[in-house]
PDB file of N, CA and C in Angstrom:
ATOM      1  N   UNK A   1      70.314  93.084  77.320  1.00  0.00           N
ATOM      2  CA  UNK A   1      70.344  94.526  77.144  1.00  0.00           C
ATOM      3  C   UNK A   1      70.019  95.199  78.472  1.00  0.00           C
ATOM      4  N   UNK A   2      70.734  96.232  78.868  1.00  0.00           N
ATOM      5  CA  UNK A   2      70.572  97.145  80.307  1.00  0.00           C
ATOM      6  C   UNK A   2      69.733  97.645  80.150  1.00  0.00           C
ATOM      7  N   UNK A   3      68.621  98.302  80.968  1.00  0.00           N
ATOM      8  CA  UNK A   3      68.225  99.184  80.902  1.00  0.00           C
ATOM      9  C   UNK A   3      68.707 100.293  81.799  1.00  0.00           C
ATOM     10  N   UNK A   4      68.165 101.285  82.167  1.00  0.00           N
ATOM     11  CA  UNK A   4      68.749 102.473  82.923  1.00  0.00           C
ATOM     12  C   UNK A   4      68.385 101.916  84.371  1.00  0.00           C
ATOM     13  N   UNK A   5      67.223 101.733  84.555  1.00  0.00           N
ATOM     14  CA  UNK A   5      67.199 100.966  86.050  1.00  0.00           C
ATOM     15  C   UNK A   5      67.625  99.627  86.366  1.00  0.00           C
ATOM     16  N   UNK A   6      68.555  98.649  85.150  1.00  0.00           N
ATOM     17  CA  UNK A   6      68.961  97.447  85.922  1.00  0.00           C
ATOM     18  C   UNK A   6      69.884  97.476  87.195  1.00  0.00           C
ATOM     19  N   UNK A   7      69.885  96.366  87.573  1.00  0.00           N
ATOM     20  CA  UNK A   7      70.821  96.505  88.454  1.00  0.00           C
ATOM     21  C   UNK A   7      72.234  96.437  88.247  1.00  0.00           C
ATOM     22  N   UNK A   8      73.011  96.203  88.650  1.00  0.00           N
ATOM     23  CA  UNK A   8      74.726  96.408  88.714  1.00  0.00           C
ATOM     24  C   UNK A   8      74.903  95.079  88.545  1.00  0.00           C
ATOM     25  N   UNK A   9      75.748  94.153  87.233  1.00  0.00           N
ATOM     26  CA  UNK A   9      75.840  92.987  87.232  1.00  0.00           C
ATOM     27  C   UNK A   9      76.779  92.593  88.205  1.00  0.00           C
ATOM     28  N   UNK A  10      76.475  90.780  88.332  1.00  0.00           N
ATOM     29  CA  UNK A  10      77.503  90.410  89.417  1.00  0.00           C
ATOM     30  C   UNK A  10      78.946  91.071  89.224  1.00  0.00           C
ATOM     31  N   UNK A  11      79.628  91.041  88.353  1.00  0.00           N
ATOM     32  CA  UNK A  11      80.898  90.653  88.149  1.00  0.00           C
ATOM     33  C   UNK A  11      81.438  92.095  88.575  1.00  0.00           C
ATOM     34  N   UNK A  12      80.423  93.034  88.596  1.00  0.00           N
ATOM     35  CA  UNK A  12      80.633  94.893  88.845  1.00  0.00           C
ATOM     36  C   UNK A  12      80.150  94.972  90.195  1.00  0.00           C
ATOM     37  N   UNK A  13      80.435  93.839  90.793  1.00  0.00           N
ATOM     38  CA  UNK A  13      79.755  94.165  92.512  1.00  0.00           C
ATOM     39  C   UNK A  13      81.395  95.349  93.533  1.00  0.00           C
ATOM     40  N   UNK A  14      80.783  95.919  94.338  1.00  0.00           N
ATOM     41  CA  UNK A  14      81.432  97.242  94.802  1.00  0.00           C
ATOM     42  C   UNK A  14      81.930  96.570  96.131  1.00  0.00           C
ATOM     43  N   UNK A  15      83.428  96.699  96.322  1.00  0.00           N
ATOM     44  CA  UNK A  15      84.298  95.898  97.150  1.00  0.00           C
ATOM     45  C   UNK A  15      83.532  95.605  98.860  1.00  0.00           C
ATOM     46  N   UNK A  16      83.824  94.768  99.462  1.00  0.00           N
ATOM     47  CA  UNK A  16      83.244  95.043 101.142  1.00  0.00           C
ATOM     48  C   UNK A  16      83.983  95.963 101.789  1.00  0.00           C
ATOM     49  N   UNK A  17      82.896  96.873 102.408  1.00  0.00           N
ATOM     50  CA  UNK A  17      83.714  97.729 103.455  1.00  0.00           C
ATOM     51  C   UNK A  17      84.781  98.063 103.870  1.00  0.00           C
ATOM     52  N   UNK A  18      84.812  96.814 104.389  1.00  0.00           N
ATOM     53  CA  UNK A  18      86.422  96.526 104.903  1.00  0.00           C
ATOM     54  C   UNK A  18      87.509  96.940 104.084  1.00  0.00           C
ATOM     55  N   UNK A  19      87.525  96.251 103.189  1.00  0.00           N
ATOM     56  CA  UNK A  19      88.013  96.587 102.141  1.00  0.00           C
ATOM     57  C   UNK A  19      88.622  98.476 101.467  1.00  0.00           C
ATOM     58  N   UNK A  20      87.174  98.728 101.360  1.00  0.00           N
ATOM     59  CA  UNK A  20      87.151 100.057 101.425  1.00  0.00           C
ATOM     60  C   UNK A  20      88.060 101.100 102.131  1.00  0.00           C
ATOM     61  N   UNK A  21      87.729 100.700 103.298  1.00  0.00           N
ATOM     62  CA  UNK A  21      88.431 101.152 104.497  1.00  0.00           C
ATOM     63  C   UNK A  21      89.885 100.480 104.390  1.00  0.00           C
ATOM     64  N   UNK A  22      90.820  99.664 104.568  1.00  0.00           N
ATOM     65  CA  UNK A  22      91.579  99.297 104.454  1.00  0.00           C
ATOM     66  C   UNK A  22      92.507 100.143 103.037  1.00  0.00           C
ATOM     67  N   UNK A  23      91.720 100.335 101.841  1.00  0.00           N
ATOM     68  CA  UNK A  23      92.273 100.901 100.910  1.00  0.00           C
ATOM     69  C   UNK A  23      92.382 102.643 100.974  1.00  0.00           C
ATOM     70  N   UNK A  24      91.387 103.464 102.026  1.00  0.00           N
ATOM     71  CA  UNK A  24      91.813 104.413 102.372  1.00  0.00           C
ATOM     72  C   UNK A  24      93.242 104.406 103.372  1.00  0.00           C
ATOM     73  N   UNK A  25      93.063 103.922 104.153  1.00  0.00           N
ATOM     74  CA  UNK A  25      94.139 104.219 104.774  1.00  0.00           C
ATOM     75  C   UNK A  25      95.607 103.798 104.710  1.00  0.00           C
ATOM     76  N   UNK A  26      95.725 102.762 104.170  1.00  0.00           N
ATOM     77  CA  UNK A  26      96.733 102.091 103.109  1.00  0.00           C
ATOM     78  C   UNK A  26      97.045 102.342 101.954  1.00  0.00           C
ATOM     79  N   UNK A  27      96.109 102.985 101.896  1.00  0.00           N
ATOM     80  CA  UNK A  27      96.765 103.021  99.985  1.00  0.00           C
ATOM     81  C   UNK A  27      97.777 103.620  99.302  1.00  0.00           C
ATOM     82  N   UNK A  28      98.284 104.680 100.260  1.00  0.00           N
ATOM     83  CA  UNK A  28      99.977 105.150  99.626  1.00  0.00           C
ATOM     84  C   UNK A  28     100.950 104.051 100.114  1.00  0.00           C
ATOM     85  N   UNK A  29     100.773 103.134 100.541  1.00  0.00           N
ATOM     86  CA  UNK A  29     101.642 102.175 101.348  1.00  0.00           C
ATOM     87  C   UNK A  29     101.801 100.879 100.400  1.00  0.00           C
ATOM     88  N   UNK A  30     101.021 100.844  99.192  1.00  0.00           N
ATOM     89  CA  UNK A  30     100.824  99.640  98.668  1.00  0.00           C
ATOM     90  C   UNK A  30     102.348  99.159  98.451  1.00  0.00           C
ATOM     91  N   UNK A  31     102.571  97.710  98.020  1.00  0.00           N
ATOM     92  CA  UNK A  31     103.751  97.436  97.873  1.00  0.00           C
ATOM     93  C   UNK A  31     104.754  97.321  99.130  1.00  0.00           C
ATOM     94  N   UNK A  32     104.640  98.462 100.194  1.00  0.00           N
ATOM     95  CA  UNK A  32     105.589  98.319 101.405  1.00  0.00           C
ATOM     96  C   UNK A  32     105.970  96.764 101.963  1.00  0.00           C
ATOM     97  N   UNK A  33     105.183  95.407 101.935  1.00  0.00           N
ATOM     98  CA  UNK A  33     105.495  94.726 102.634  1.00  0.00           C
ATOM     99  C   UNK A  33     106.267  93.942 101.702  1.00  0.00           C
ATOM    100  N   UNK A  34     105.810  93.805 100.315  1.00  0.00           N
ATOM    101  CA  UNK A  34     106.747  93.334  99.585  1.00  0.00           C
ATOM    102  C   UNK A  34     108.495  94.232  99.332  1.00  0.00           C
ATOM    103  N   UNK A  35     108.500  95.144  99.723  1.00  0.00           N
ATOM    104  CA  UNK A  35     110.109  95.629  99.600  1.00  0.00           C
ATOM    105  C   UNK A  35     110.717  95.325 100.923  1.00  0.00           C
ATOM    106  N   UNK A  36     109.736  95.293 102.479  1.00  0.00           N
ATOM    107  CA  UNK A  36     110.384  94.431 103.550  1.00  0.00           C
ATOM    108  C   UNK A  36     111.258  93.708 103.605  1.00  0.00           C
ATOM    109  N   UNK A  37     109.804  92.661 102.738  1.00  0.00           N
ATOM    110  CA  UNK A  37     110.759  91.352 102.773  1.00  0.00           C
ATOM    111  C   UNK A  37     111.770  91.214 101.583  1.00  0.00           C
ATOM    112  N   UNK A  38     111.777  92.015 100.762  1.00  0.00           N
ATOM    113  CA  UNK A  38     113.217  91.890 100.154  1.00  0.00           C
ATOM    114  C   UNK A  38     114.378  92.264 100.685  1.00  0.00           C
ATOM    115  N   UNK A  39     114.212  93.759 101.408  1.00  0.00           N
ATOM    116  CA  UNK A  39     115.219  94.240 102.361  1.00  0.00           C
ATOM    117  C   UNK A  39     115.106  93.391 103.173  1.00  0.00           C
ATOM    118  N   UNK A  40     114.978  92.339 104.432  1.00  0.00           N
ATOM    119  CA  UNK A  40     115.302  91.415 105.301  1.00  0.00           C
ATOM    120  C   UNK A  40     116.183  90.011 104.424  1.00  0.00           C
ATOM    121  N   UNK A  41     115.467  89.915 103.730  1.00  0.00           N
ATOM    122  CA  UNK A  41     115.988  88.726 102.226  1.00  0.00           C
ATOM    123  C   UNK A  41     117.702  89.230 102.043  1.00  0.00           C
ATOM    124  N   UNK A  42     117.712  90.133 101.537  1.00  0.00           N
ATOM    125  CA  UNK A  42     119.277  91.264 101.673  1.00  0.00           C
ATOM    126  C   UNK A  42     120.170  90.823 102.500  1.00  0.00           C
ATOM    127  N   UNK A  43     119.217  91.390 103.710  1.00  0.00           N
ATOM    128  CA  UNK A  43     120.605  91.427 105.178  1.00  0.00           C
ATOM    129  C   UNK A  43     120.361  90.238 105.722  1.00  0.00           C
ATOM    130  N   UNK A  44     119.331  88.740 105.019  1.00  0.00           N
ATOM    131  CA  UNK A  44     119.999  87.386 105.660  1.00  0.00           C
ATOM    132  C   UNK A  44     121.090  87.079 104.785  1.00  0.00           C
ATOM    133  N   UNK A  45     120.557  87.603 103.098  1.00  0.00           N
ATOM    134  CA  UNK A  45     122.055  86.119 102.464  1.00  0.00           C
ATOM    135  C   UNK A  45     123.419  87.903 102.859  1.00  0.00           C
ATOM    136  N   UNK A  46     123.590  89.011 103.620  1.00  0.00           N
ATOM    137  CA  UNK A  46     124.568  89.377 103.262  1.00  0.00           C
ATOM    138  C   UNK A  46     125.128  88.647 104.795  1.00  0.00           C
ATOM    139  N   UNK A  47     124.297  88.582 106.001  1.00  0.00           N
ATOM    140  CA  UNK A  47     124.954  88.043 107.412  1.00  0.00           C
ATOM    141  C   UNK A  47     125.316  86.465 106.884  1.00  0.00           C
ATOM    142  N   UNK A  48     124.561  85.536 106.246  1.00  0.00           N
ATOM    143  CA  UNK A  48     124.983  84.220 105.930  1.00  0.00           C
ATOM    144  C   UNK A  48     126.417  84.241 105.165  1.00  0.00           C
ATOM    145  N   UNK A  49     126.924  85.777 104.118  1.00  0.00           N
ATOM    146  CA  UNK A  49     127.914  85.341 103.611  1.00  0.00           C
ATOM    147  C   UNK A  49     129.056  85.545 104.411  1.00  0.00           C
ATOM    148  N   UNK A  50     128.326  86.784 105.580  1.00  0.00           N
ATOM    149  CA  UNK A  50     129.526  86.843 106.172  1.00  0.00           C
ATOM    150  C   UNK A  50     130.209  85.832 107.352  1.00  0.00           C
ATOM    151  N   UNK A  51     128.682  84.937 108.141  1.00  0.00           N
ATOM    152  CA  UNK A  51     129.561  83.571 108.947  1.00  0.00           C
ATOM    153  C   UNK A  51     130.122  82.781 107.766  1.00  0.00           C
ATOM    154  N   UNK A  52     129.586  82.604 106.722  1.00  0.00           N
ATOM    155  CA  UNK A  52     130.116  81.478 105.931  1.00  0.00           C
ATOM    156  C   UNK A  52     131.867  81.887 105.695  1.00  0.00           C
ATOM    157  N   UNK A  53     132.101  83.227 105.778  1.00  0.00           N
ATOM    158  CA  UNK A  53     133.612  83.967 105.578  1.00  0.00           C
ATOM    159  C   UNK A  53     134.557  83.638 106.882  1.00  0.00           C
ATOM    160  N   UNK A  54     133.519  83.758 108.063  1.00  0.00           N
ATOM    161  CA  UNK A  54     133.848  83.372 108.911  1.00  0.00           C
ATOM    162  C   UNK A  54     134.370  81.956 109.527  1.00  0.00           C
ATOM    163  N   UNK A  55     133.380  81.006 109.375  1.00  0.00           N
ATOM    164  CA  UNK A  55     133.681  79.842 109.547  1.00  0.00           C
ATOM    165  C   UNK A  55     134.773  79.303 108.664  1.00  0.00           C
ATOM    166  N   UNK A  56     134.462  79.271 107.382  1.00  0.00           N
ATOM    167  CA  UNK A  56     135.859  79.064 106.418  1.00  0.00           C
ATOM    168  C   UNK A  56     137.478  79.718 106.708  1.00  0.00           C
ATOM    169  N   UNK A  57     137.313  80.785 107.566  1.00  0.00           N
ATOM    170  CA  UNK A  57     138.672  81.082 107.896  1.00  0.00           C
ATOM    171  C   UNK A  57     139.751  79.999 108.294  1.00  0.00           C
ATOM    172  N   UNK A  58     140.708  80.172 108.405  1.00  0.00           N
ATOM    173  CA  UNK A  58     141.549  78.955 108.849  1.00  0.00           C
ATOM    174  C   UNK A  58     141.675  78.414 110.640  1.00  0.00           C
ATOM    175  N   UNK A  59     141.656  79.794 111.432  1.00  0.00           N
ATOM    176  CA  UNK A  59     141.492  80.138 112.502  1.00  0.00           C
ATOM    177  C   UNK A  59     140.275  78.987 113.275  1.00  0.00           C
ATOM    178  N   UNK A  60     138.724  79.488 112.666  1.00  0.00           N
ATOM    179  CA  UNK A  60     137.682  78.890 112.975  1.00  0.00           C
ATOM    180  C   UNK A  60     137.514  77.767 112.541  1.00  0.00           C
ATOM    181  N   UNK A  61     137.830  76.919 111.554  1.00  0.00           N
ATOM    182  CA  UNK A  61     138.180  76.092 111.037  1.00  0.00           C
ATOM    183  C   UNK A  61     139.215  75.022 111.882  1.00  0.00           C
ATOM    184  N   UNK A  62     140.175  75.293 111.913  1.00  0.00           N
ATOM    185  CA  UNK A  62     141.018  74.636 112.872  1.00  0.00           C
ATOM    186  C   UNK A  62     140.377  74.316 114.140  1.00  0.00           C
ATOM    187  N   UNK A  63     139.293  75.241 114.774  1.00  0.00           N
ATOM    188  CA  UNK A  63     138.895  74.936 116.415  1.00  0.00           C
ATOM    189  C   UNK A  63     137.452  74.245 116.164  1.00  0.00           C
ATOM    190  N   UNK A  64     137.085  74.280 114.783  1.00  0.00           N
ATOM    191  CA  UNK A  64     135.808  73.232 114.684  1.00  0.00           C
ATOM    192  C   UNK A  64     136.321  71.955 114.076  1.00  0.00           C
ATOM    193  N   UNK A  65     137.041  71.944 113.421  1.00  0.00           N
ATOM    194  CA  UNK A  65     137.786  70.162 113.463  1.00  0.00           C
ATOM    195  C   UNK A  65     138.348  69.764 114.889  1.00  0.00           C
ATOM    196  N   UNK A  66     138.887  70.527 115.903  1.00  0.00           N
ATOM    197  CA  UNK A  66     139.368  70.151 117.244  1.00  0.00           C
ATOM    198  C   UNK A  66     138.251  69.642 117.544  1.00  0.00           C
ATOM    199  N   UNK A  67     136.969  70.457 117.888  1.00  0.00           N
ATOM    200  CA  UNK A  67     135.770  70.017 118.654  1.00  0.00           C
ATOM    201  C   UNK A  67     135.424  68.385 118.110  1.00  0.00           C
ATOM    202  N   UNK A  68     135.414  68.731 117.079  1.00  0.00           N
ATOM    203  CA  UNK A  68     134.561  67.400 116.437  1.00  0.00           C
ATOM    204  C   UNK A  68     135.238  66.173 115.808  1.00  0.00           C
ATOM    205  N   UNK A  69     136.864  66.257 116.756  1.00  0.00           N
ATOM    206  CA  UNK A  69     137.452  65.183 116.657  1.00  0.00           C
ATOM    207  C   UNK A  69     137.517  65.184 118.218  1.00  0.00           C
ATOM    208  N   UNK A  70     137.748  65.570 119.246  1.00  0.00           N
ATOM    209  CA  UNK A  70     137.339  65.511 120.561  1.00  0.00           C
ATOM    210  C   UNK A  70     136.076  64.780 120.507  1.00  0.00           C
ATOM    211  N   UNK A  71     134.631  65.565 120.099  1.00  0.00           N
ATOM    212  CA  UNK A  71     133.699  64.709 120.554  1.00  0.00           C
ATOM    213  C   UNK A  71     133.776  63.434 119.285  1.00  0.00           C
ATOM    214  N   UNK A  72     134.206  62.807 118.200  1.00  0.00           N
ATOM    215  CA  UNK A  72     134.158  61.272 118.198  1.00  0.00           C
ATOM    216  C   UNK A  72     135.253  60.490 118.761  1.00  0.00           C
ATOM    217  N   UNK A  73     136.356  61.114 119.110  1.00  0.00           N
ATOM    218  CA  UNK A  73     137.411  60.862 120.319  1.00  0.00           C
ATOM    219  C   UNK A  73     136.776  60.229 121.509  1.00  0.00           C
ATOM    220  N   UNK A  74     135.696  60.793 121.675  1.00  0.00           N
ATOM    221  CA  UNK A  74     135.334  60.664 123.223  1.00  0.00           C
ATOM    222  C   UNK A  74     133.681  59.689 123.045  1.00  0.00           C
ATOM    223  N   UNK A  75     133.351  59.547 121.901  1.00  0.00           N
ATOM    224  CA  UNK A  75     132.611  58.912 121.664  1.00  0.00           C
ATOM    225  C   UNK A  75     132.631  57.427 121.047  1.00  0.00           C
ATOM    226  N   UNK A  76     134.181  56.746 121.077  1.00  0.00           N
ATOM    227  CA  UNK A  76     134.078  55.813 120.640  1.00  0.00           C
ATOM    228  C   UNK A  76     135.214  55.126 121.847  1.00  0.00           C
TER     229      UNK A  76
END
């Protein structure tokens, strides 16, 4: 049972400073780093689909089978 002068139980202990501070000046910002990295997440798989469009062309395709029958050409 509490009385009026107990103390503040553990589990109701009042954040560190730091903390404190960190949540003033941050705190309309919460969430920002998680939508970052979704927006960067975005523009890797949209640049990956676009070499993958790239490389699959017939064009690029054709001059990377040249290379890599040149170099086991030249390696055996």
């Amino acid at each position: 049972m509490r009385t009026p002068h107990s103390p503040t139980p553990p589990d109701r202990k009042t954040p560190p400073r730091h903390c404190l501070l960190r949540t003033r000046r941050f705190g309309s910002q919460a969430g920002t780093t998680t939508a970052e990295y979704a927006i960067g997440t975005l523009a890797a798989c949209a640049f990956a689909a676009v070499l993958y469009k790239i490389i699959t062309s017939g064009s690029v395709s054709g001059m990377l089978s040249g290379i890599i029958h040149k170099a086991l050409g030249s390696a055996g």
